[in-house]
N, C-alpha and C. Protein backbone atom coordinates (compact mmCIF):
# COMPACT_ATOMS: atom_id res chain seq x y z
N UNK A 1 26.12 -18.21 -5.51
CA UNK A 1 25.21 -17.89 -4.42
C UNK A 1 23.95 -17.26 -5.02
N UNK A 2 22.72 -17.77 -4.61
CA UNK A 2 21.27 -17.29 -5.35
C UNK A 2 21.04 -16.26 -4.46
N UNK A 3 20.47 -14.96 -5.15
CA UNK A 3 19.98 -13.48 -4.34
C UNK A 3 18.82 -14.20 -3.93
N UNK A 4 17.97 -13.49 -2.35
CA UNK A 4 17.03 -13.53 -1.77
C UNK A 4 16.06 -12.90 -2.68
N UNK A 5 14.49 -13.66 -2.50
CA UNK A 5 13.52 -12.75 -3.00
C UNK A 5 13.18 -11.60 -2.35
N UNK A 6 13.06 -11.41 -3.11
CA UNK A 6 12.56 -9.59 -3.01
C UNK A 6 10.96 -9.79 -1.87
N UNK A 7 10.14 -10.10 -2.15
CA UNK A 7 8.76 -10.51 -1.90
C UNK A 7 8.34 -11.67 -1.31
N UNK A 8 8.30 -12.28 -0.11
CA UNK A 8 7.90 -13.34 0.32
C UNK A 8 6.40 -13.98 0.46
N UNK A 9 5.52 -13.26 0.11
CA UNK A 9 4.48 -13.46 -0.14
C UNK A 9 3.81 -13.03 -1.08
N UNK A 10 2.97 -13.28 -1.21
CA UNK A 10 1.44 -13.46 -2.42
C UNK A 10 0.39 -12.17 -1.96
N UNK A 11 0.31 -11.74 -2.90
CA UNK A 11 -1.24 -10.38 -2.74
C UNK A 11 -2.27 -11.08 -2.55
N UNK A 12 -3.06 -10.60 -1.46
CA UNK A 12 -4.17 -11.28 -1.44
C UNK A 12 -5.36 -10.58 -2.40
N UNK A 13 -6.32 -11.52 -3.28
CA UNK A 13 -7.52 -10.67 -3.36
C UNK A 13 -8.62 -9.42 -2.41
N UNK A 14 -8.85 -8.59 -3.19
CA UNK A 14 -9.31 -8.06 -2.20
C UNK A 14 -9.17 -7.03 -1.34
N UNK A 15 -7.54 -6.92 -0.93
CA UNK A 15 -6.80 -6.03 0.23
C UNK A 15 -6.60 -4.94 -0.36
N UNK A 16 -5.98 -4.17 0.06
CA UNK A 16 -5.54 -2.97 0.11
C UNK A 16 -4.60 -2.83 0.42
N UNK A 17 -3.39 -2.33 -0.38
CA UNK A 17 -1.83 -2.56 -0.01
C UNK A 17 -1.12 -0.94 -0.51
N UNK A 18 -0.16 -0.77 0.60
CA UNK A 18 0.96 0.75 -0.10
C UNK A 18 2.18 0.24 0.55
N UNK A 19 3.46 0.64 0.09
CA UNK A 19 4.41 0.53 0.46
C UNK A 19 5.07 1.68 1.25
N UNK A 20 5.73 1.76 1.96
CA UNK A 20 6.78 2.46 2.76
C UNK A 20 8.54 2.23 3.03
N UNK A 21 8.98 3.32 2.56
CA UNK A 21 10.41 2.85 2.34
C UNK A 21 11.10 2.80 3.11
N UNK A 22 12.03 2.71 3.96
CA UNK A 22 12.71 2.48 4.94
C UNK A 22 14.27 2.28 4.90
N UNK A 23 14.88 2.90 3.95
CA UNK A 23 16.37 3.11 3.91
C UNK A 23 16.95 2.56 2.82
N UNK A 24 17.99 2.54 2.13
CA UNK A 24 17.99 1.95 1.10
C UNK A 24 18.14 0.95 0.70
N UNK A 25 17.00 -0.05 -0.56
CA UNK A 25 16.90 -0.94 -0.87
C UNK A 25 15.92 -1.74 -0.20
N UNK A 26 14.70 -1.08 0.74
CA UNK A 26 14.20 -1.80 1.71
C UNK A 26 12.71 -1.20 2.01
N UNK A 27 12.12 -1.69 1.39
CA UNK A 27 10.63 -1.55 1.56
C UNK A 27 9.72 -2.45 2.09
N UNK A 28 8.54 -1.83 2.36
CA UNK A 28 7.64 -2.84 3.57
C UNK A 28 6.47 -2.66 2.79
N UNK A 29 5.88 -3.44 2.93
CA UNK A 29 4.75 -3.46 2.37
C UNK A 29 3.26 -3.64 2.90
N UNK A 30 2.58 -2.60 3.63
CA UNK A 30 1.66 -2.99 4.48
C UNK A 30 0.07 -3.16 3.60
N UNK A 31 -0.67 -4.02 4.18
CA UNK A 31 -1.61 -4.61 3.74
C UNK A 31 -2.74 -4.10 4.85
N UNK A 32 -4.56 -3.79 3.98
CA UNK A 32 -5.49 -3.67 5.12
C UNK A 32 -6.21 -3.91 4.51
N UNK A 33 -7.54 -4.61 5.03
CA UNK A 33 -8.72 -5.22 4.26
C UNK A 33 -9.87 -4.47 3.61
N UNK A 34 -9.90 -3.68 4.99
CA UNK A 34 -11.06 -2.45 4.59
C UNK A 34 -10.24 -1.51 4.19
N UNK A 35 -11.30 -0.30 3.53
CA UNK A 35 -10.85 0.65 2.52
C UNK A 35 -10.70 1.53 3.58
N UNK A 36 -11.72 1.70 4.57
CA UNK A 36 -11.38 2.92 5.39
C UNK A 36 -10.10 2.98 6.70
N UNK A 37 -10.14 1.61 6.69
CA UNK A 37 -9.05 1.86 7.25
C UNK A 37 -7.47 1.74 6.76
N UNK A 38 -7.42 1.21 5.65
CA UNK A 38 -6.19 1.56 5.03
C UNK A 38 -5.72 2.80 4.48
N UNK A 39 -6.85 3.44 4.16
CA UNK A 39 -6.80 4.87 3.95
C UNK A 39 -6.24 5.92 5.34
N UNK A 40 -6.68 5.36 6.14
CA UNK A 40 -6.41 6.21 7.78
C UNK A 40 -4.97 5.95 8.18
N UNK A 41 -4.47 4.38 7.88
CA UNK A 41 -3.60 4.10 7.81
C UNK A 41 -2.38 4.89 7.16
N UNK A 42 -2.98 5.05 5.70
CA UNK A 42 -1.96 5.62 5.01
C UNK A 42 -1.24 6.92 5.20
N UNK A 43 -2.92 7.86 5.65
CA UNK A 43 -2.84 9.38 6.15
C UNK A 43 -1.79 9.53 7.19
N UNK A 44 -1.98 8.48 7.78
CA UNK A 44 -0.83 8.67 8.85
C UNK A 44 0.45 8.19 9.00
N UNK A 45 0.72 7.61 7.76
CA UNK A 45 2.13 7.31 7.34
C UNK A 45 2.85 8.71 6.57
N UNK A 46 1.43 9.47 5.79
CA UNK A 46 1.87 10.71 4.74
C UNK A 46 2.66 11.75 5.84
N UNK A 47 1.44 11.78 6.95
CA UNK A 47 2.12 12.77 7.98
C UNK A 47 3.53 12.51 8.46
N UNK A 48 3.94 11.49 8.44
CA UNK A 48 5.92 11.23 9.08
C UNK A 48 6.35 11.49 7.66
N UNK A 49 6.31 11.14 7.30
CA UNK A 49 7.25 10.72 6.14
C UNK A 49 6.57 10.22 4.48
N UNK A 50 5.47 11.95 4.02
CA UNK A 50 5.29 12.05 3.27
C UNK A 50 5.92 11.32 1.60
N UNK A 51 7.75 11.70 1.86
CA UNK A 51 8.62 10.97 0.67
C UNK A 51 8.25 9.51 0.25
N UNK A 52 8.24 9.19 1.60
CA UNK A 52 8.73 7.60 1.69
C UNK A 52 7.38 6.89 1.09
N UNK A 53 6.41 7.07 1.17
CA UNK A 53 5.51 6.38 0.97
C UNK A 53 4.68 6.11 -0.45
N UNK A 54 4.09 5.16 -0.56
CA UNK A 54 3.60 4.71 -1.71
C UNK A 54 2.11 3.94 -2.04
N UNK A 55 1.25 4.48 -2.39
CA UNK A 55 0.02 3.61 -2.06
C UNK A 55 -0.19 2.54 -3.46
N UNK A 56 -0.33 1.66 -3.37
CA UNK A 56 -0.83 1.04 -4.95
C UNK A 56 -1.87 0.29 -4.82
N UNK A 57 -3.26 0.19 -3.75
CA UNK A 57 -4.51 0.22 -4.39
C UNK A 57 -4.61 -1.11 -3.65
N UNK A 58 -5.97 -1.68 -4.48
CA UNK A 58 -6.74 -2.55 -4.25
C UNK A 58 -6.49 -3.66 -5.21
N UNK A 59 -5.76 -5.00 -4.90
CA UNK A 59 -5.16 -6.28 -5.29
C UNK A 59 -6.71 -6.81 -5.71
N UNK A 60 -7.03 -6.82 -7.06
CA UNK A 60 -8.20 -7.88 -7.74
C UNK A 60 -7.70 -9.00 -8.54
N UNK A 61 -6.44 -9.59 -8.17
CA UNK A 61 -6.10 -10.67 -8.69
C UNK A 61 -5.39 -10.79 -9.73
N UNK A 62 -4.82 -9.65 -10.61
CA UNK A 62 -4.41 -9.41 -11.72
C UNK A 62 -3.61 -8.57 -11.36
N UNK A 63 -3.98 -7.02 -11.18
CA UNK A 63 -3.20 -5.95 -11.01
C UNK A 63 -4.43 -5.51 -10.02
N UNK A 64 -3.69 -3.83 -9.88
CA UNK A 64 -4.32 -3.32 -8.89
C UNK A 64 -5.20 -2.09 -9.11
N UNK A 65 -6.33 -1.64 -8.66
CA UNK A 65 -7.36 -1.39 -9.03
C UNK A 65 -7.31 -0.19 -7.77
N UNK A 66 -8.12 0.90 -7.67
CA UNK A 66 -8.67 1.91 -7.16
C UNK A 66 -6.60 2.19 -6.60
N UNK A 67 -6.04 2.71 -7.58
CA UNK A 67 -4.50 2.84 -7.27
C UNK A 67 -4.74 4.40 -7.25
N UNK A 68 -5.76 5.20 -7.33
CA UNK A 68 -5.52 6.91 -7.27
C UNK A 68 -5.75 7.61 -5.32
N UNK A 69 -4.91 7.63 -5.09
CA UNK A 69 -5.35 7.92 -3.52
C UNK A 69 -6.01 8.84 -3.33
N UNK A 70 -5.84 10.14 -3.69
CA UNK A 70 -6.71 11.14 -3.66
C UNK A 70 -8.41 10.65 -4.01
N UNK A 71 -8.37 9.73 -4.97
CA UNK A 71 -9.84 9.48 -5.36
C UNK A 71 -10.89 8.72 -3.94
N UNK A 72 -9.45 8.31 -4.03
CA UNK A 72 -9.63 7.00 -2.53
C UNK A 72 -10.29 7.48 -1.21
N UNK A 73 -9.52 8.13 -1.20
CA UNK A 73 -9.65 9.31 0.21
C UNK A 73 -10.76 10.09 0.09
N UNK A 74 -11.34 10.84 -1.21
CA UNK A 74 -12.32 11.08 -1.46
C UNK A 74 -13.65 10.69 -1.19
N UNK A 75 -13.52 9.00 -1.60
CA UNK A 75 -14.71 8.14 -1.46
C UNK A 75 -14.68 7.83 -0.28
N UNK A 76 -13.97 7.58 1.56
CA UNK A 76 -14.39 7.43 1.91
C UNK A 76 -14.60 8.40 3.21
N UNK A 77 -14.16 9.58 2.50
CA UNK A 77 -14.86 10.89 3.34
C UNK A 77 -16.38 11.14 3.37
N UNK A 78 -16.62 10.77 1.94
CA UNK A 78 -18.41 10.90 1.84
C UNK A 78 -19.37 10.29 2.87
C-alpha cells in the first residue's frame, strides 16, 4: 500500500505562505498574496495559538525569502 502525499500542491511564486498545526501529524498550510495581509493574517493566528504556528515567508521559486517575521511585521507597520 503507497503512503499519501504529504503536500498536494505546488508553491506558488510570489505568495506568502505559514503553516498552522492542528493535532498530530497534520498541518495546513495557508497561503496570501499580499504581504500585508498575510502578515494580519498571521497576527491573528499568533493570538489563538501562538505554539502552533509557523511562518516561512515569501515562495521566489526556489526557496523562501523574507522568512524573518518580526522583520516582516516591521516592514509593513512603516
Amino acid at each position: 500500500m503507497s503512503r499519501p502525499r504529504t503536500k498536494k500542491f505546488e508553491f506558488g511564486k510570489g505568495i506568502y505562505y505559514f503553516n498552522i498545526r492542528k493535532g498530530f501529524n497534520n498541518n495546513i498550510t495557508i497561503k496570501r498574496t499580499e504581504k500585508k495581509v498575510a502578515v494580519e493574517a498571521y497576527k491573528q493566528y499568533l493570538k489563538t495559538q501562538p505554539e502552533n504556528c509557523g511562518w516561512l515567508g515569501l515562495w521566489d521559486g526556489k526557496k523562501f525569502v523574507e522568512d524573518n517575521f518580526e522583520k516582516v511585521a516591521a516592514e509593513v507597520a512603516e
